[in-house]
N, C-alpha and C. Protein backbone atom coordinates (compact mmCIF):
# COMPACT_ATOMS: atom_id res chain seq x y z
N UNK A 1 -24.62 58.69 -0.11
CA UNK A 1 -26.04 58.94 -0.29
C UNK A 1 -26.77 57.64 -0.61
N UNK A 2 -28.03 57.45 -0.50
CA UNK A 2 -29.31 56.04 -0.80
C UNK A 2 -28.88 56.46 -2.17
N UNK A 3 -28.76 57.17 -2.69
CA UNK A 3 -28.86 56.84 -4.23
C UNK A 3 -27.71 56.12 -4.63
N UNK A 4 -26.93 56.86 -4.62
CA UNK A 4 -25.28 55.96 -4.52
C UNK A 4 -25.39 54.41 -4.14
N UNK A 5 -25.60 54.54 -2.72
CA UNK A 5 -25.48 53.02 -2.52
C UNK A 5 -26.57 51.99 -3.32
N UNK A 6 -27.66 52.78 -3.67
CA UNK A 6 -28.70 51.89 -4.46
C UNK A 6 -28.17 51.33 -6.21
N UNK A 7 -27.21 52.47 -6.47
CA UNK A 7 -26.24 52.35 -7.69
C UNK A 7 -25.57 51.33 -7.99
N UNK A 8 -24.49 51.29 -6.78
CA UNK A 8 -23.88 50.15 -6.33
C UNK A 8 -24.26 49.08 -6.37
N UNK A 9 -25.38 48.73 -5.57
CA UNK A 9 -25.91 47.44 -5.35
C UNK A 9 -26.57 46.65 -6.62
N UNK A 10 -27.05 48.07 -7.41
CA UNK A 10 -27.33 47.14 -8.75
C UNK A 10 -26.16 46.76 -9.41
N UNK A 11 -25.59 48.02 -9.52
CA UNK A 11 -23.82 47.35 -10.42
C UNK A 11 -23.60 45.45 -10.29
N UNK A 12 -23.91 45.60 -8.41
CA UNK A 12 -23.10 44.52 -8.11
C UNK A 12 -24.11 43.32 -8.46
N UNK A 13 -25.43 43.10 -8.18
CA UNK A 13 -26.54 42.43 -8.73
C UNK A 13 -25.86 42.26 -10.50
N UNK A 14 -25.91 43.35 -10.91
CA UNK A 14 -25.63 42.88 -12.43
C UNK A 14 -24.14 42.38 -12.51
N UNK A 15 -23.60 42.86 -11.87
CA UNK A 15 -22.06 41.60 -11.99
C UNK A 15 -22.34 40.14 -12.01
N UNK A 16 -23.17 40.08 -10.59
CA UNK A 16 -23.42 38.61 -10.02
C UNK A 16 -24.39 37.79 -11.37
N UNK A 17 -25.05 38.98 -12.05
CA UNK A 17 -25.98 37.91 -12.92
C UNK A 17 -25.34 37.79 -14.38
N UNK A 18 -24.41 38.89 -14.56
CA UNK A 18 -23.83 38.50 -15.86
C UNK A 18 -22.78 37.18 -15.70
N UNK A 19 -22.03 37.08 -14.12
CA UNK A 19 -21.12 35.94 -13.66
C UNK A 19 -22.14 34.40 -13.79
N UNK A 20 -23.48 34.85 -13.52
CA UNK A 20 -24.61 33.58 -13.54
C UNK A 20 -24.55 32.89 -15.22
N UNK A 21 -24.87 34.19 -15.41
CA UNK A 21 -24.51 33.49 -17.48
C UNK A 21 -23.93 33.10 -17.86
N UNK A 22 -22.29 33.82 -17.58
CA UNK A 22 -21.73 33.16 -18.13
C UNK A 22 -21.55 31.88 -18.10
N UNK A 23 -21.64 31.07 -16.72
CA UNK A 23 -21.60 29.76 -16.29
C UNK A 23 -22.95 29.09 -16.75
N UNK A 24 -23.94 29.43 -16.92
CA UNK A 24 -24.86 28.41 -17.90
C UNK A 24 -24.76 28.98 -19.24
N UNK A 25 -23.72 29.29 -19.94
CA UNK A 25 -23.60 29.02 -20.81
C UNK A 25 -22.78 28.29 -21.17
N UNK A 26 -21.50 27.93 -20.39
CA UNK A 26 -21.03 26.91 -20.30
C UNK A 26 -21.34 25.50 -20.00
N UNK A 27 -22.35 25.37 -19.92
CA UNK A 27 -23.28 24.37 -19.07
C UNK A 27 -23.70 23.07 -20.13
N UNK A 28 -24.16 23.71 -21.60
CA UNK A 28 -24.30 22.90 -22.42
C UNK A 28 -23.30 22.15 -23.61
N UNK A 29 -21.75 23.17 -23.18
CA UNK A 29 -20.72 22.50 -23.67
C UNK A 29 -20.42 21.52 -22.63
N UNK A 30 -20.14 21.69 -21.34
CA UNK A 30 -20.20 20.25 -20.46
C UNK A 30 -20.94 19.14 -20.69
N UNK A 31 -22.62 19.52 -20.44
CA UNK A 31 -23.52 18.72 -20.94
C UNK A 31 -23.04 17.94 -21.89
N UNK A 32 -22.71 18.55 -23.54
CA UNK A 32 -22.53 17.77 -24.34
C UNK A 32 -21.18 16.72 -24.77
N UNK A 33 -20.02 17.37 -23.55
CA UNK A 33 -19.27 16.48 -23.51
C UNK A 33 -19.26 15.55 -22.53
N UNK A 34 -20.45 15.22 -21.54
CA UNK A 34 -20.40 14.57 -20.69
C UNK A 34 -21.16 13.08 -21.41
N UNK A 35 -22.11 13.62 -22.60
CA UNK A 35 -22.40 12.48 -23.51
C UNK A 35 -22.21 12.11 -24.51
N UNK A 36 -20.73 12.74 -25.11
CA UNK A 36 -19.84 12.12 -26.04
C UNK A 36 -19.59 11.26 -25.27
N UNK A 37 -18.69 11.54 -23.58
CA UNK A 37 -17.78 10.32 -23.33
C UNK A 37 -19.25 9.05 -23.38
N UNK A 38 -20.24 9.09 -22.67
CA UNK A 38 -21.63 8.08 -22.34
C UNK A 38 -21.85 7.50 -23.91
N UNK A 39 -21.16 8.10 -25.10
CA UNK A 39 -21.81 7.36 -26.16
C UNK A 39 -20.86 6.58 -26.18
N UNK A 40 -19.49 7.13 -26.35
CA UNK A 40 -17.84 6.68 -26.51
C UNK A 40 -18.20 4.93 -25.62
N UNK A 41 -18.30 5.36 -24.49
CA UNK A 41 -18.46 4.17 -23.26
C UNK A 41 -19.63 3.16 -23.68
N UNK A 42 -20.57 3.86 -24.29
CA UNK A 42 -21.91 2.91 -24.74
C UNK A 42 -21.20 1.88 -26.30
N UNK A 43 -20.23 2.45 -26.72
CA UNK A 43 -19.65 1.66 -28.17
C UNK A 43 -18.73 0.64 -27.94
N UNK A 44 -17.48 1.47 -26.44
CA UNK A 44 -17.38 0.06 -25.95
C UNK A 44 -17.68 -1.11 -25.32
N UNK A 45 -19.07 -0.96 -24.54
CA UNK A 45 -19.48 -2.01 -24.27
C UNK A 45 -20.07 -2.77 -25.13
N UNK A 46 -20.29 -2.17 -26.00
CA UNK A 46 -20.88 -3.01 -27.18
C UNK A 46 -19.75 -3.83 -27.87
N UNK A 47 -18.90 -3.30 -28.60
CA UNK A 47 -17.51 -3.81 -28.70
C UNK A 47 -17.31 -5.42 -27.32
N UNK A 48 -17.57 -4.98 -26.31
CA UNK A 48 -16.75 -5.83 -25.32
C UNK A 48 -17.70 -7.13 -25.38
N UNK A 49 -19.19 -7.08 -25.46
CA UNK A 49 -20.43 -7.38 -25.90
C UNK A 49 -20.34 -8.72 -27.10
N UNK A 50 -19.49 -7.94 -28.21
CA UNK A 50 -19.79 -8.75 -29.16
C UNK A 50 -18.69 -9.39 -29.09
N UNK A 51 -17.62 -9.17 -28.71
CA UNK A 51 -16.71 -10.18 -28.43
C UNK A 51 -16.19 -11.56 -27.66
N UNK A 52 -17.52 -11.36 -26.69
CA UNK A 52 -17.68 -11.97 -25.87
C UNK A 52 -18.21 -13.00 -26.29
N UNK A 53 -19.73 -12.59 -27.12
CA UNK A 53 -20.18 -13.14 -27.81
C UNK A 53 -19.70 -14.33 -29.11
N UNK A 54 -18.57 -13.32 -29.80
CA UNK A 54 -17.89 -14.53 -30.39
C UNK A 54 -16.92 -15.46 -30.04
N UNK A 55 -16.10 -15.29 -28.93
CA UNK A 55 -15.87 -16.13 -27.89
C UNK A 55 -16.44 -17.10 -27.67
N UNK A 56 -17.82 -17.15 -27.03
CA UNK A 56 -18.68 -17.83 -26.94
C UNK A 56 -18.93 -19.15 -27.62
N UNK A 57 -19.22 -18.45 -29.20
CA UNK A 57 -19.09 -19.10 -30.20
C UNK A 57 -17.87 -20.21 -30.59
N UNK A 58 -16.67 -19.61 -30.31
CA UNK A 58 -15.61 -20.12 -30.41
C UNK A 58 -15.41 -21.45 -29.75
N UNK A 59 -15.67 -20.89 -28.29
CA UNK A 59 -15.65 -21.89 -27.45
C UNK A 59 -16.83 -23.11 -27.16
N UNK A 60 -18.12 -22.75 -28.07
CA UNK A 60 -19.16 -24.15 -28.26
C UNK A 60 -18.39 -24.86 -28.96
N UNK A 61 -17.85 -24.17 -30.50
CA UNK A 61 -17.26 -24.99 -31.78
C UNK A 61 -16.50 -26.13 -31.09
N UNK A 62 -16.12 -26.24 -30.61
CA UNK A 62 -14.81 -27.62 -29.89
C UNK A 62 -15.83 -28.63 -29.29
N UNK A 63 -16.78 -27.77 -28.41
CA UNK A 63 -17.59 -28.51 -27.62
C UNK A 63 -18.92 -29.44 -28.13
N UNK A 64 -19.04 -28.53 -29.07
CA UNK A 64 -20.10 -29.71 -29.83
C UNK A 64 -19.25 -30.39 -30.87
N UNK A 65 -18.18 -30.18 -31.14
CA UNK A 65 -17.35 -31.42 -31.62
C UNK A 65 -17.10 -32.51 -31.21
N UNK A 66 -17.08 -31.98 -29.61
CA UNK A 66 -16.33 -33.54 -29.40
C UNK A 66 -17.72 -34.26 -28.55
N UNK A 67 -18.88 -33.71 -28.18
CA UNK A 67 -20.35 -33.82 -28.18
C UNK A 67 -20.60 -35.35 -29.30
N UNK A 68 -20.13 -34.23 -31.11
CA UNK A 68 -21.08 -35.15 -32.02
C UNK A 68 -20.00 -36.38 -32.10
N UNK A 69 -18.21 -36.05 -31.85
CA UNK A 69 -17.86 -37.06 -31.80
C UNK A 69 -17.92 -38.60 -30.43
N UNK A 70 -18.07 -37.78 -29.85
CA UNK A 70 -18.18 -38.95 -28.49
C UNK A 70 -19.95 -38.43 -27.60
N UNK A 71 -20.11 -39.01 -28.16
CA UNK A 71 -21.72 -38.47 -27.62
C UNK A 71 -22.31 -39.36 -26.00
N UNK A 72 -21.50 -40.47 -26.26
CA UNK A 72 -21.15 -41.08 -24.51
C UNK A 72 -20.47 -40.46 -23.20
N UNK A 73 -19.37 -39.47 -24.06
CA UNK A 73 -18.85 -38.55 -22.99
C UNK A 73 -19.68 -37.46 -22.04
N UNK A 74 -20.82 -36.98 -22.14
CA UNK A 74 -21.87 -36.46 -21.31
C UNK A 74 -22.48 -37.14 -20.00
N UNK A 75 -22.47 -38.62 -20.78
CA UNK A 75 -23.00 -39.23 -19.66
C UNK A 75 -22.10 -40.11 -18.93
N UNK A 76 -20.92 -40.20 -19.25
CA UNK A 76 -19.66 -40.57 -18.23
C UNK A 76 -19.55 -39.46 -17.76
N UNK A 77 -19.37 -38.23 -17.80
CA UNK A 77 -19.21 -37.13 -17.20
C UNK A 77 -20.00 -36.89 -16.22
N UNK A 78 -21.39 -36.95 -16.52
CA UNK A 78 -22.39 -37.50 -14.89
C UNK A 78 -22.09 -38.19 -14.53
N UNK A 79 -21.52 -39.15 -15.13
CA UNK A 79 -21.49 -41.08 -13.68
C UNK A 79 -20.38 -40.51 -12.60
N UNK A 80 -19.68 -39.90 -13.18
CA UNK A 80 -18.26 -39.86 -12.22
C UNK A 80 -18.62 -39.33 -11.19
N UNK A 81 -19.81 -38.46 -11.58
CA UNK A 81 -20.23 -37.60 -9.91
C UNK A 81 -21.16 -38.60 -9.31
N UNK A 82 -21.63 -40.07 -9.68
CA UNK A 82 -22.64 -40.42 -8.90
C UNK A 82 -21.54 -42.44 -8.79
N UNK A 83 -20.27 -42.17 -8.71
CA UNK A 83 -19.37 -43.54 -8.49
C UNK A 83 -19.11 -42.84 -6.48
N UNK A 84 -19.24 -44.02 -6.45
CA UNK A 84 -19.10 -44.31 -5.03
C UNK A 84 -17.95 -43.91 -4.31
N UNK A 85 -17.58 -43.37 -3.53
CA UNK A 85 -16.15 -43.39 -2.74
C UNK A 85 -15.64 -43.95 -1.97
């Protein structure tokens, strides 16, 4: 009978929309673990960031040492590129 089958079809409508929910409700536990890992990843670049950074540091310390000790060595270091071959 139309009634029957009109029965049905809602049944199945309300299957399909309670199956819709359930999946956005899952939606904002993804969401929110998709920006734990984006913070996780944002701490190590920062981490990688500052290390770099003191590296950096590390590696002037020598260089302006031997700068304040030989302060002629800069500009022998240019001549060599402008001696004749």
């Amino acid at each position: 009978t139309e009634l029957g089958q009109q029965k049905t079809e809602i049944e199945l409508q309300k299957s399909k929309f309670e199956q819709l929910e359930a999946q956005l409700q899952q939606q904002p536990i993804r969401i929110g673990g998709i920006q734990s890992q984006n913070q996780n990843k944002n701490h190590e670049i920062l981490s990688i960031r500052q290390q770099i950074t003191t590296l950096e540091e590390e590696m002037n310390k020598p260089r302006s040492a031997i700068h304040w000790l030989n302060p002629s060595q800069e500009k022998a270091h240019s001549d060599i590129h402008t001696l004749p071959i």
